[in-house]
Protein backbone atom coordinates (compact mmCIF):
# COMPACT_ATOMS: atom_id res chain seq x y z
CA UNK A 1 150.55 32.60 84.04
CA UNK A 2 150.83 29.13 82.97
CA UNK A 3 148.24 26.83 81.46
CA UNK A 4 147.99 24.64 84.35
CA UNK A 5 146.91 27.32 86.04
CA UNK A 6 144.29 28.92 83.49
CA UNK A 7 142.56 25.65 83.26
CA UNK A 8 142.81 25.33 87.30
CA UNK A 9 140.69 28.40 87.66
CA UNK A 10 138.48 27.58 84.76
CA UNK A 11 137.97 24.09 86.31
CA UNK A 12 137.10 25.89 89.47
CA UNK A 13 134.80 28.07 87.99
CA UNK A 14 132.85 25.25 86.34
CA UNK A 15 132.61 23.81 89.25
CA UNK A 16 130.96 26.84 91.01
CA UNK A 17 128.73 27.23 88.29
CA UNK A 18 127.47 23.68 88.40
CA UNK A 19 127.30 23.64 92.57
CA UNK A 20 125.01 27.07 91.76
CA UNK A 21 123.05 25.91 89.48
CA UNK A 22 122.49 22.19 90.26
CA UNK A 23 120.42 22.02 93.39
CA UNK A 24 118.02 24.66 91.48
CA UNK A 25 117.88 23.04 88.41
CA UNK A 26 117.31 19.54 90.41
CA UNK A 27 114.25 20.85 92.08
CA UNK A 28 112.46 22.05 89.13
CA UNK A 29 113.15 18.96 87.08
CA UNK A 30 111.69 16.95 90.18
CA UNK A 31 108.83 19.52 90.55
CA UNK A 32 108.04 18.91 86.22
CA UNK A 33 108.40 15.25 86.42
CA UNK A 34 106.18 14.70 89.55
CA UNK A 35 103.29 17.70 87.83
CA UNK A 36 103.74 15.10 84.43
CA UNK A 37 103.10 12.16 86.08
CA UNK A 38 99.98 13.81 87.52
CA UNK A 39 99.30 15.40 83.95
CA UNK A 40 99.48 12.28 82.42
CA UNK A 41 97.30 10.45 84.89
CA UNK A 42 94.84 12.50 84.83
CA UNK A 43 94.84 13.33 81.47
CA UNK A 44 95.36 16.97 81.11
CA UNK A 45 97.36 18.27 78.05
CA UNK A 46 98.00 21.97 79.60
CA UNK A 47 101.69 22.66 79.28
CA UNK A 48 101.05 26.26 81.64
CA UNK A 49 99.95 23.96 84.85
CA UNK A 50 103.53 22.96 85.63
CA UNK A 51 105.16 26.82 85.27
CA UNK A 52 103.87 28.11 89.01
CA UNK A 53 104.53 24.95 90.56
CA UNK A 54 108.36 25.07 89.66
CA UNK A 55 108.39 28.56 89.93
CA UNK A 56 107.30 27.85 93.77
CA UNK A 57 109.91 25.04 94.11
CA UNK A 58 112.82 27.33 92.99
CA UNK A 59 111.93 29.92 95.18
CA UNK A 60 111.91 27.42 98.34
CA UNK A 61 115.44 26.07 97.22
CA UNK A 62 116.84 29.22 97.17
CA UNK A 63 115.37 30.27 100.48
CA UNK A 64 116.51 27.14 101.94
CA UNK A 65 120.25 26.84 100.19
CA UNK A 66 120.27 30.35 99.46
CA UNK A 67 122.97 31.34 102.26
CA UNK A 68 125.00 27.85 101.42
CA UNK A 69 125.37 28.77 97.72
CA UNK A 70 126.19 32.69 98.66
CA UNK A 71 129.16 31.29 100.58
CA UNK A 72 130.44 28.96 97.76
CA UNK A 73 130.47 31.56 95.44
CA UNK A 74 131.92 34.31 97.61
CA UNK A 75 134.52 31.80 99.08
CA UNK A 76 135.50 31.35 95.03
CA UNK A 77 135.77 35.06 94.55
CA UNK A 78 137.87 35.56 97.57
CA UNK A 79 140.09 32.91 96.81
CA UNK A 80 140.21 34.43 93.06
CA UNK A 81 141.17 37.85 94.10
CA UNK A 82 143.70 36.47 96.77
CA UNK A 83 145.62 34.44 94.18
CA UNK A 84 145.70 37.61 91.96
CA UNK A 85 149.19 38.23 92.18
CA UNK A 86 150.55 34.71 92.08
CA UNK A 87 148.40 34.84 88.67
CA UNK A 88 149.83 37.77 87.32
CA UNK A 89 153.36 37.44 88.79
């Protein structure tokens, strides 16, 4: 097993990792910005109020790209255990 081929599959993992946790991490940082905004206009200092909201918003993104990311991550770990042997051999 080369290094080319180490970082290859660590490069690929990273990637995974980041298309996982991306679109979640997106929609609570939207979900916090837009409760702020609100927070700020209306002028309430409670940092609780925005924990439900972006508890609901990551619960609707992984309904809604819940099958997508399944298949990204089991395409990697197919494709990892396929290319076993050429990484052992």
């Amino acid at each position: 097993m080369t290094e080319d081929v180490v970082l290859q599959v660590g490069r690929d993992a990273l990637y995974l990792m980041v298309s996982l946790g991306g679109p979640l991490l997106l929609s609570a940082l939207f979900v916090g910005l837009l409760i702020g905004i609100l927070q700020a206009a209306i002028q309430v200092q409670e940092q609780t109020l925005s924990f439900i909201p972006k508890l609901a918003s990551l619960v609707v993104a992984l309904m809604i790209l819940g099958p997508y990311l399944l298949q990204l991550w089991i395409g990697f770990t197919q494709s990892l255990f396929l290319q076993i042997p050429d990484l052992i051999g």
